[in-house]
Protein backbone atom coordinates (compact mmCIF):
# COMPACT_ATOMS: atom_id res chain seq x y z
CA UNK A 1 60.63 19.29 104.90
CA UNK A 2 60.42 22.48 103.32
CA UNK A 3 58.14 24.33 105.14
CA UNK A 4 60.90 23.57 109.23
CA UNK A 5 61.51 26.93 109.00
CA UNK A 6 57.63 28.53 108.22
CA UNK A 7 57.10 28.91 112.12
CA UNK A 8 60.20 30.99 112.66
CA UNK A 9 59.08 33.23 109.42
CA UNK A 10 55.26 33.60 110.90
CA UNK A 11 56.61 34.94 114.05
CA UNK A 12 58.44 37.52 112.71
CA UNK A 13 54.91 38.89 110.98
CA UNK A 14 52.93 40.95 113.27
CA UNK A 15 49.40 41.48 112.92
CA UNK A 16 49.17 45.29 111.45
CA UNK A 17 50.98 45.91 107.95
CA UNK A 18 54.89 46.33 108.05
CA UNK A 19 57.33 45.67 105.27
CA UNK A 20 58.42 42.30 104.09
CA UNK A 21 62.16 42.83 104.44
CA UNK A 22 61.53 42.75 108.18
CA UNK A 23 59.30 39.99 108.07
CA UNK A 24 62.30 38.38 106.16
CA UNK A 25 65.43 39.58 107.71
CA UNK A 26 64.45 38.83 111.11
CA UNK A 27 64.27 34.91 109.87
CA UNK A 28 67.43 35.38 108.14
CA UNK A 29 69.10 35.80 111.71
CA UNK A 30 67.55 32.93 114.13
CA UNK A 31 67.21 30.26 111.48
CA UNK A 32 69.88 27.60 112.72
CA UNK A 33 71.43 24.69 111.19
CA UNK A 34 70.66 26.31 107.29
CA UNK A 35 71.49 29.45 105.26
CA UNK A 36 68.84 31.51 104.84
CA UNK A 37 68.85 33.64 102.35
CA UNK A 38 66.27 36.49 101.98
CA UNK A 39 65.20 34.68 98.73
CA UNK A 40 64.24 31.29 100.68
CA UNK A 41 62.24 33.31 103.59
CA UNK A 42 60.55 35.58 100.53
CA UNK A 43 59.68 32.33 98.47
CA UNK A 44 58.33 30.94 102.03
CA UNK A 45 56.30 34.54 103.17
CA UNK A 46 54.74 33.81 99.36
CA UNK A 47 53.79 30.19 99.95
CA UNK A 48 52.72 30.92 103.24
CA UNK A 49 49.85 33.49 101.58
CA UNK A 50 49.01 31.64 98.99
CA UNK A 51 47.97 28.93 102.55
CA UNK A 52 46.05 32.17 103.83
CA UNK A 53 48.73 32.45 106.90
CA UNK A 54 49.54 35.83 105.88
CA UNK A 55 48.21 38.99 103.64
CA UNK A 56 50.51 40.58 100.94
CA UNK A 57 49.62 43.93 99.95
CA UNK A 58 51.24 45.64 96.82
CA UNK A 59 53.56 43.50 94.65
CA UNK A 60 54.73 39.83 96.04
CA UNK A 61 56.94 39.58 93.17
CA UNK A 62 60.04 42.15 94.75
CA UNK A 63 60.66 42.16 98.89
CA UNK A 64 60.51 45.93 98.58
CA UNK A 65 57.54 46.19 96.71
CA UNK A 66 54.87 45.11 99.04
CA UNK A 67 53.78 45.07 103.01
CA UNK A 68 52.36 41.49 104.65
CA UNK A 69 50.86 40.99 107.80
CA UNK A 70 49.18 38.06 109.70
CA UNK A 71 45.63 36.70 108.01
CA UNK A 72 42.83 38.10 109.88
């Protein structure tokens, strides 16, 4: 399924605001048995705040351009 790797992605999100490259790139290194690529963990942080999982603040459309954190 798409969404194996959504656990490994949440865990790397803490609950105050930090950027989303970390939130991504720390994915990008334990993920095992598939290549991912900072555009598959992005896609996934996206998907997984449009489910309410986590906040995005600023703009979800560039990995620099906005900060997520957990939902509260």
């Amino acid at each position: 399924p798409i969404d194996t790797h959504d656990a490994e992605i949440l865990a790397a999100v803490g609950d105050d605001w930090m950027p989303a490259g970390r939130a991504v790139g720390r994915p990008m290194g334990t993920i095992t048995g598939f290549f991912a690529t900072d555009a598959f963990c992005f896609w996934r942080l996206r998907q997984l705040a449009a489910q309410g999982k986590v906040e995005i603040e600023g703009s979800p459309t560039t990995i620099r351009g906005c900060r997520v954190r957990l939902a509260r």
